[in-house]
PDB file of N, CA and C in Angstrom:
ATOM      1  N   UNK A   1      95.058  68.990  72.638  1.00  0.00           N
ATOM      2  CA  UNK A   1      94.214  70.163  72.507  1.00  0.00           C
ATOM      3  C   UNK A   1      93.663  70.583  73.870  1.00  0.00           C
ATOM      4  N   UNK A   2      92.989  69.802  74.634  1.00  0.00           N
ATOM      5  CA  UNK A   2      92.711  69.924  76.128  1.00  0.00           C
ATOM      6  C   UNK A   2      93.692  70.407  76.618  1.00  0.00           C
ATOM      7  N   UNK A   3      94.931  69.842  76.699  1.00  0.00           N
ATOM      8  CA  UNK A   3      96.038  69.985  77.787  1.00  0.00           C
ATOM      9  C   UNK A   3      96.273  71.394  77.586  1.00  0.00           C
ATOM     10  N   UNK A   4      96.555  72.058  76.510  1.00  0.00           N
ATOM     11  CA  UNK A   4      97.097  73.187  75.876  1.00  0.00           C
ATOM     12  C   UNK A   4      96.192  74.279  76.375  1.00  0.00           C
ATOM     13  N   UNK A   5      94.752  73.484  76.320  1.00  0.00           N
ATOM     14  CA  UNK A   5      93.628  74.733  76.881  1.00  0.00           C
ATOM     15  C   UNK A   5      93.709  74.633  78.060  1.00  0.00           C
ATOM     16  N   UNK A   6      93.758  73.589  78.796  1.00  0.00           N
ATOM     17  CA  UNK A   6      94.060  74.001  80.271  1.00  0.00           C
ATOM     18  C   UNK A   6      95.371  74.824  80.952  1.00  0.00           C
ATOM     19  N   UNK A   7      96.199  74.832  79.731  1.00  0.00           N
ATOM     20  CA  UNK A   7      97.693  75.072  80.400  1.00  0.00           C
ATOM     21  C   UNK A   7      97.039  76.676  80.318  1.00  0.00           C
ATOM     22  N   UNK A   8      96.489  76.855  79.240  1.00  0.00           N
ATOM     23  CA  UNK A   8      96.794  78.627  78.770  1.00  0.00           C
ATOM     24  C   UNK A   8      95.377  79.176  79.906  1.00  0.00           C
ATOM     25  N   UNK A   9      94.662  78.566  80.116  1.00  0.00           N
ATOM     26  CA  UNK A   9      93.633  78.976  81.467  1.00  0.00           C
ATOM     27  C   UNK A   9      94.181  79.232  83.127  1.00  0.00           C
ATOM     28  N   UNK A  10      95.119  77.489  83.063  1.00  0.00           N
ATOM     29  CA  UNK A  10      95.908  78.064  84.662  1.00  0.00           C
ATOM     30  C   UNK A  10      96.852  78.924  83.931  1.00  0.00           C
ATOM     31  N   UNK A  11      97.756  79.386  83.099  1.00  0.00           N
ATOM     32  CA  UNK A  11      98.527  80.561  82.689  1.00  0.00           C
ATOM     33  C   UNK A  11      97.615  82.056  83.394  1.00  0.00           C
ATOM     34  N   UNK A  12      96.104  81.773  82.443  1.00  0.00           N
ATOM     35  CA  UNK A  12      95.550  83.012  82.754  1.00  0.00           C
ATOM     36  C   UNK A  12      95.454  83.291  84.069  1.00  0.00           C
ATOM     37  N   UNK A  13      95.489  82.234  84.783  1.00  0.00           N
ATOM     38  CA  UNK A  13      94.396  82.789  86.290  1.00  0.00           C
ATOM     39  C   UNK A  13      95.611  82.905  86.808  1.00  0.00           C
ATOM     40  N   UNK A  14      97.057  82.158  87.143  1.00  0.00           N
ATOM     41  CA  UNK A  14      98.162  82.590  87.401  1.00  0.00           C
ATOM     42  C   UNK A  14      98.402  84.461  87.199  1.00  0.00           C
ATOM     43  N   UNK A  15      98.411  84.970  85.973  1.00  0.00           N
ATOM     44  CA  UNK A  15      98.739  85.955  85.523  1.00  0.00           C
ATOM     45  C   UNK A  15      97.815  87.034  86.484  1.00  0.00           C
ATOM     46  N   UNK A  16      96.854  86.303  86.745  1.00  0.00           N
ATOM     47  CA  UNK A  16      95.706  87.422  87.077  1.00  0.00           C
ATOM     48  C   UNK A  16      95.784  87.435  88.392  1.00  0.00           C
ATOM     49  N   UNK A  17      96.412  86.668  88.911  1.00  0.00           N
ATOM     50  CA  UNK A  17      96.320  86.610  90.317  1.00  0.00           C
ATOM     51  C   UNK A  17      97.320  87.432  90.823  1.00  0.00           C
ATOM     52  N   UNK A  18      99.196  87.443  89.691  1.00  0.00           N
ATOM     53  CA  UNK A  18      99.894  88.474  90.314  1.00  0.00           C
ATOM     54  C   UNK A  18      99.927  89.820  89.792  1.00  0.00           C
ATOM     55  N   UNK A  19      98.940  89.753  88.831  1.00  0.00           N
ATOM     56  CA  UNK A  19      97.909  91.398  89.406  1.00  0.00           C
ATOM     57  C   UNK A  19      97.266  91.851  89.706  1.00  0.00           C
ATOM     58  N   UNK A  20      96.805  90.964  90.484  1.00  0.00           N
ATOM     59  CA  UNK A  20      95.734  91.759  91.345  1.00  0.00           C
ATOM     60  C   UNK A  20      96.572  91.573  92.970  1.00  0.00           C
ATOM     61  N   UNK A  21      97.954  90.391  93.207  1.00  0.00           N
ATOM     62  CA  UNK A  21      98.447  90.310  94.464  1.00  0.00           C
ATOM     63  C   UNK A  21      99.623  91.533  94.347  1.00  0.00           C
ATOM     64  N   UNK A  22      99.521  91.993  93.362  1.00  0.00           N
ATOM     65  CA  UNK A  22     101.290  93.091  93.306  1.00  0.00           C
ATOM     66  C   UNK A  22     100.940  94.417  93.750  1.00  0.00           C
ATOM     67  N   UNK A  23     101.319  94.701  95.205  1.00  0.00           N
ATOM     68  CA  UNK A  23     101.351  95.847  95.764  1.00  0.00           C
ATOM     69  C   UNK A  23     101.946  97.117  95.353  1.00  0.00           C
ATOM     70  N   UNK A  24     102.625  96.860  94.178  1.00  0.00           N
ATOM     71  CA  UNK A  24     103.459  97.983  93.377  1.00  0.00           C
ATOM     72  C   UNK A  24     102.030  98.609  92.705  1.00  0.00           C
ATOM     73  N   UNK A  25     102.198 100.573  93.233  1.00  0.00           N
ATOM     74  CA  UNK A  25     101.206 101.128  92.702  1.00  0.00           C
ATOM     75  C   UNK A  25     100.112 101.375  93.261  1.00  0.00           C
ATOM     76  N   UNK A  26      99.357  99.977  94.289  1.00  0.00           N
ATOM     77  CA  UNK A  26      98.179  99.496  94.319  1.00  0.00           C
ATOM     78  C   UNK A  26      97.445 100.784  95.348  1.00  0.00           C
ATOM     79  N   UNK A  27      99.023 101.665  96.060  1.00  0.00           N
ATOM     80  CA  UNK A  27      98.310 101.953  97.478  1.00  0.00           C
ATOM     81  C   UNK A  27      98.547 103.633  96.806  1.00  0.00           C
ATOM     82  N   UNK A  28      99.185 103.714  95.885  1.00  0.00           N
ATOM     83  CA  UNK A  28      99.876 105.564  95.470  1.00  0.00           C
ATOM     84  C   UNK A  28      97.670 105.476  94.747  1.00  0.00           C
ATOM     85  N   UNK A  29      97.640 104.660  93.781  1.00  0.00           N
ATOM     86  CA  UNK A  29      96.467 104.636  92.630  1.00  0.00           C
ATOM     87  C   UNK A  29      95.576 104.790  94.157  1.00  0.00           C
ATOM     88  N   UNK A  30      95.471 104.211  94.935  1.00  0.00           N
ATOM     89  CA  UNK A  30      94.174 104.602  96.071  1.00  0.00           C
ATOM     90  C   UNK A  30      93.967 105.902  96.588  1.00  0.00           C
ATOM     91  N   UNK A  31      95.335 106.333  96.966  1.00  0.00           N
ATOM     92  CA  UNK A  31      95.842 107.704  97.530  1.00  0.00           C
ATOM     93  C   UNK A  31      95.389 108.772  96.319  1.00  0.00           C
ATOM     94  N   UNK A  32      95.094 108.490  95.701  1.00  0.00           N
ATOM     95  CA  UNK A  32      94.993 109.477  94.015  1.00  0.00           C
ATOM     96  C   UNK A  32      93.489 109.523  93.683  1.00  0.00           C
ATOM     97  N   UNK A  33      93.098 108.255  94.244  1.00  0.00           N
ATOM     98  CA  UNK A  33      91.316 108.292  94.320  1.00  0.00           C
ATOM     99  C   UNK A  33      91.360 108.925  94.886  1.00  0.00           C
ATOM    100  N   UNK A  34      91.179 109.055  96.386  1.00  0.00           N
ATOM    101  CA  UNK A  34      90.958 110.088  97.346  1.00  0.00           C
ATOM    102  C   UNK A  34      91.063 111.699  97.098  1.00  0.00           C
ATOM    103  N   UNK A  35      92.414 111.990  96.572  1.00  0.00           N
ATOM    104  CA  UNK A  35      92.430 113.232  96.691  1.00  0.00           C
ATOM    105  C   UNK A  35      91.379 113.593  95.289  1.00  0.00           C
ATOM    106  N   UNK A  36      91.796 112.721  94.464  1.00  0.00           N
ATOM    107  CA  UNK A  36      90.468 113.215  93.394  1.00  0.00           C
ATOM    108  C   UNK A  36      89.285 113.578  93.530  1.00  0.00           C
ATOM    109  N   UNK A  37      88.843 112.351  94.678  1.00  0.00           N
ATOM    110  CA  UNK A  37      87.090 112.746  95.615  1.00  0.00           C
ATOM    111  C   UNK A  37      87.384 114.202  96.737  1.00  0.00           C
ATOM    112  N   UNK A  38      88.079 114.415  96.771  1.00  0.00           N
ATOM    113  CA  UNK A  38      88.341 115.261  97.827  1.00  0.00           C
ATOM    114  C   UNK A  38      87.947 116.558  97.291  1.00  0.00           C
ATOM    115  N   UNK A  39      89.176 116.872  95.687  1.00  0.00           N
ATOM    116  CA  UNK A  39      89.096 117.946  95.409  1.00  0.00           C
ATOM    117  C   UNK A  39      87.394 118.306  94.569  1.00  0.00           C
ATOM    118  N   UNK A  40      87.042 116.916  94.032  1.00  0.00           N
ATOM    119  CA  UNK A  40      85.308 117.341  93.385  1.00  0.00           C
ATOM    120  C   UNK A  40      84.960 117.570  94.373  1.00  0.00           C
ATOM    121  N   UNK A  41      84.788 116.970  95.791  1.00  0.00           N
ATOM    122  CA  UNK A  41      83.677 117.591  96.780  1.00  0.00           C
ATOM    123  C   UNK A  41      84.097 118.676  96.981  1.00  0.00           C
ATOM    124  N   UNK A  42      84.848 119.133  97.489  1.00  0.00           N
ATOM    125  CA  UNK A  42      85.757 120.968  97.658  1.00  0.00           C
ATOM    126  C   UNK A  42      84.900 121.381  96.677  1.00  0.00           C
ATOM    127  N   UNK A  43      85.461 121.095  95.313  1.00  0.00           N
ATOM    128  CA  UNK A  43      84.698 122.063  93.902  1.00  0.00           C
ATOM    129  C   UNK A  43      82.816 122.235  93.995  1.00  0.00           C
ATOM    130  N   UNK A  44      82.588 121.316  94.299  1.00  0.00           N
ATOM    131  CA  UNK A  44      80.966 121.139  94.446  1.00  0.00           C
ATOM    132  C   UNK A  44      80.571 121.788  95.712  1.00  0.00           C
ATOM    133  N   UNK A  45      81.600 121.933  96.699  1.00  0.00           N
ATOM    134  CA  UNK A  45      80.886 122.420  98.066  1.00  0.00           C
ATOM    135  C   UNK A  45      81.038 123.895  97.763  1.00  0.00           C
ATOM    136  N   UNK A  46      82.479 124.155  97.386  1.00  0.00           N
ATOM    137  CA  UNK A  46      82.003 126.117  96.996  1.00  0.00           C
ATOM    138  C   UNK A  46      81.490 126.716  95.745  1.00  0.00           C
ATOM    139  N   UNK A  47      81.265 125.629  94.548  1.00  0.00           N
ATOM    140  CA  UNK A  47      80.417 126.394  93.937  1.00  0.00           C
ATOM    141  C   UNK A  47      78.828 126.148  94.817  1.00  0.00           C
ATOM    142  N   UNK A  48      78.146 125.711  95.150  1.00  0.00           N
ATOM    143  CA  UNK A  48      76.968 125.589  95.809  1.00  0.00           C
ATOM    144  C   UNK A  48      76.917 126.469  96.886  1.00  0.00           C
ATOM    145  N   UNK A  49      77.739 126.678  97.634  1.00  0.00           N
ATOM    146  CA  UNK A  49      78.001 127.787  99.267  1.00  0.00           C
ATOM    147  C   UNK A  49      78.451 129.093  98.819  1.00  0.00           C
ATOM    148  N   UNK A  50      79.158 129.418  97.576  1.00  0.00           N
ATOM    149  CA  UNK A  50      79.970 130.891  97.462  1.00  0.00           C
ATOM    150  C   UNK A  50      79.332 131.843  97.894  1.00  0.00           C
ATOM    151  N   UNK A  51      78.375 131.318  98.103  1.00  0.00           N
ATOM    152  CA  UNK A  51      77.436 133.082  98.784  1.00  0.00           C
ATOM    153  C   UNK A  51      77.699 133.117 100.510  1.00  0.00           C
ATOM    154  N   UNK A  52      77.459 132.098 100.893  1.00  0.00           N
ATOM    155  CA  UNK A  52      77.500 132.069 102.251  1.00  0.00           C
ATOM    156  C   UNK A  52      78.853 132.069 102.696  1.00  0.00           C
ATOM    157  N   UNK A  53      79.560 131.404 102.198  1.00  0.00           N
ATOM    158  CA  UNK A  53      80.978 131.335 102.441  1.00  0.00           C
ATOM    159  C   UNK A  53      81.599 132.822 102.517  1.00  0.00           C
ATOM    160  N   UNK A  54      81.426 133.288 101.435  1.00  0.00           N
ATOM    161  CA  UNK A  54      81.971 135.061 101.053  1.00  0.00           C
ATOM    162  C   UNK A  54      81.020 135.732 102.338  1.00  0.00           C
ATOM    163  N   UNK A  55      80.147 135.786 102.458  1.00  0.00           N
ATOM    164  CA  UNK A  55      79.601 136.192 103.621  1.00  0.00           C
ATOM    165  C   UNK A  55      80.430 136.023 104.655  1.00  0.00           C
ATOM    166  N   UNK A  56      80.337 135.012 104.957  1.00  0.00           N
ATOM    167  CA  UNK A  56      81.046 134.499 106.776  1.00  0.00           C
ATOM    168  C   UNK A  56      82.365 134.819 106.694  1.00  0.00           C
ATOM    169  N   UNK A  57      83.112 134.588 105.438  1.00  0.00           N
ATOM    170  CA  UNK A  57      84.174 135.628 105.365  1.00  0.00           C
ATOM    171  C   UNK A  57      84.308 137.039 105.813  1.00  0.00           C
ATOM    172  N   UNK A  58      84.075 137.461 105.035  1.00  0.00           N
ATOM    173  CA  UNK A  58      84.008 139.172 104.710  1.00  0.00           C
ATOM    174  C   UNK A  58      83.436 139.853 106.362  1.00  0.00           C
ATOM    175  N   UNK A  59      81.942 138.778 107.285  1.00  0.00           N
ATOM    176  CA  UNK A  59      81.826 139.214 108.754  1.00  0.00           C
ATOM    177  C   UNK A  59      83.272 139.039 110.076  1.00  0.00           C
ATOM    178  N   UNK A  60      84.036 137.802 109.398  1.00  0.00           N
ATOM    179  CA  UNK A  60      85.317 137.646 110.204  1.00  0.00           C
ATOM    180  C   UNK A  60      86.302 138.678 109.843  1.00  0.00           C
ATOM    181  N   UNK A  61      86.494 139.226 108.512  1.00  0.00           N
ATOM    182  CA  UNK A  61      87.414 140.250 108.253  1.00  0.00           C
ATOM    183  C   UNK A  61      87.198 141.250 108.548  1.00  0.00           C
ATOM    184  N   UNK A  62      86.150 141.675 109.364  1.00  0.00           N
ATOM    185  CA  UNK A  62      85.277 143.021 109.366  1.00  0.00           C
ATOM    186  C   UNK A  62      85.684 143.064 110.787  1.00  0.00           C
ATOM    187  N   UNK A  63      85.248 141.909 111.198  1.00  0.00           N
ATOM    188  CA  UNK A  63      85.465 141.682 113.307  1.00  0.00           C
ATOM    189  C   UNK A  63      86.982 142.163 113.133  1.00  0.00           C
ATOM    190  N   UNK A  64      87.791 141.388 112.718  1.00  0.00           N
ATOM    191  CA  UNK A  64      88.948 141.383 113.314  1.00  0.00           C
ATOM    192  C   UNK A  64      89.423 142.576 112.816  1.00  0.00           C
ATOM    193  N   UNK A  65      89.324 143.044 111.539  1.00  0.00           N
ATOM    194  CA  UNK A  65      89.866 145.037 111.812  1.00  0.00           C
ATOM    195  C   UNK A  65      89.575 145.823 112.513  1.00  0.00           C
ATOM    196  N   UNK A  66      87.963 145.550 113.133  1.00  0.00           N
ATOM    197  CA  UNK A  66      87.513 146.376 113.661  1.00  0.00           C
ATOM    198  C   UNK A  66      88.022 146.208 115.169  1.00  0.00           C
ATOM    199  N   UNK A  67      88.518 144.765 115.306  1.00  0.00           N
ATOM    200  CA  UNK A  67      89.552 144.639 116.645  1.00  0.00           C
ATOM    201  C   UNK A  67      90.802 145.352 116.716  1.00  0.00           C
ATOM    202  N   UNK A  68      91.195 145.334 115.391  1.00  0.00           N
ATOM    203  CA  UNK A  68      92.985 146.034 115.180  1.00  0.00           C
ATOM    204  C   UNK A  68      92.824 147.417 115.292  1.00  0.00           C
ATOM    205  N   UNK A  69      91.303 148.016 114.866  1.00  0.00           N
ATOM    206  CA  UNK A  69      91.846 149.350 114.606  1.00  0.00           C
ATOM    207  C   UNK A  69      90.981 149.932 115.676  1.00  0.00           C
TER     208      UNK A  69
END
Protein backbone atom coordinates (compact mmCIF):
# COMPACT_ATOMS: atom_id res chain seq x y z
CA UNK A 1 0.00 0.00 0.00
CA UNK A 2 2.94 2.47 0.83
CA UNK A 3 4.99 1.41 -2.09
CA UNK A 4 2.05 1.98 -4.55
CA UNK A 5 1.52 5.48 -2.84
CA UNK A 6 4.86 6.40 -3.23
CA UNK A 7 5.18 5.09 -6.77
CA UNK A 8 1.94 7.15 -7.92
CA UNK A 9 3.48 10.51 -5.98
CA UNK A 10 7.11 10.16 -7.70
CA UNK A 11 4.75 9.34 -10.98
CA UNK A 12 3.07 12.69 -10.07
CA UNK A 13 6.00 14.93 -9.51
CA UNK A 14 7.79 13.18 -12.55
CA UNK A 15 4.70 14.15 -14.72
CA UNK A 16 4.77 17.62 -13.39
CA UNK A 17 8.06 18.31 -13.86
CA UNK A 18 7.88 17.49 -17.80
CA UNK A 19 5.34 20.11 -17.81
CA UNK A 20 6.42 22.54 -16.57
CA UNK A 21 10.31 21.55 -18.31
CA UNK A 22 8.57 21.19 -22.05
CA UNK A 23 9.41 24.17 -24.06
CA UNK A 24 6.76 23.20 -26.66
CA UNK A 25 4.26 26.24 -26.63
CA UNK A 26 5.83 27.68 -23.48
CA UNK A 27 7.43 30.77 -25.48
CA UNK A 28 4.32 31.27 -28.57
CA UNK A 29 1.64 31.23 -24.91
CA UNK A 30 4.17 34.20 -23.55
CA UNK A 31 4.30 36.00 -26.91
CA UNK A 32 0.28 35.94 -26.78
CA UNK A 33 0.38 37.41 -23.20
CA UNK A 34 2.08 40.28 -24.40
CA UNK A 35 0.33 41.18 -27.33
CA UNK A 36 -2.89 40.69 -25.29
CA UNK A 37 -1.41 43.40 -22.64
CA UNK A 38 -0.44 45.42 -25.43
CA UNK A 39 -3.63 45.58 -27.27
CA UNK A 40 -5.83 46.36 -23.61
CA UNK A 41 -3.34 49.12 -22.94
CA UNK A 42 -3.76 50.58 -26.70
CA UNK A 43 -7.72 50.07 -25.98
CA UNK A 44 -7.54 51.87 -22.54
CA UNK A 45 -5.04 54.52 -23.74
CA UNK A 46 -7.47 55.80 -26.65
CA UNK A 47 -10.55 55.40 -25.13
CA UNK A 48 -9.23 57.76 -22.17
CA UNK A 49 -7.08 60.30 -24.77
CA UNK A 50 -9.70 60.34 -27.91
CA UNK A 51 -10.08 63.88 -27.37
CA UNK A 52 -6.61 64.86 -27.31
CA UNK A 53 -5.42 62.48 -29.67
CA UNK A 54 -8.17 63.69 -32.46
CA UNK A 55 -6.95 67.04 -31.60
CA UNK A 56 -3.15 66.63 -32.20
CA UNK A 57 -4.29 64.90 -35.16
CA UNK A 58 -6.55 67.01 -37.02
CA UNK A 59 -3.51 70.26 -35.87
CA UNK A 60 -0.84 67.93 -37.93
CA UNK A 61 -3.34 67.49 -40.86
CA UNK A 62 -4.09 71.09 -40.95
CA UNK A 63 -0.03 72.02 -40.86
CA UNK A 64 0.79 69.83 -43.46
CA UNK A 65 -2.03 70.98 -46.13
CA UNK A 66 -1.52 74.11 -45.30
CA UNK A 67 2.26 73.25 -46.32
CA UNK A 68 1.01 71.49 -49.67
CA UNK A 69 -1.26 74.05 -50.64
Amino acid sequence: MMNTLKNKMRMAAVKAKNVLANPNGDQMTGWLIVVLIVVVVGAVFMTLYQGSITTIWNSIVSKITGLLS
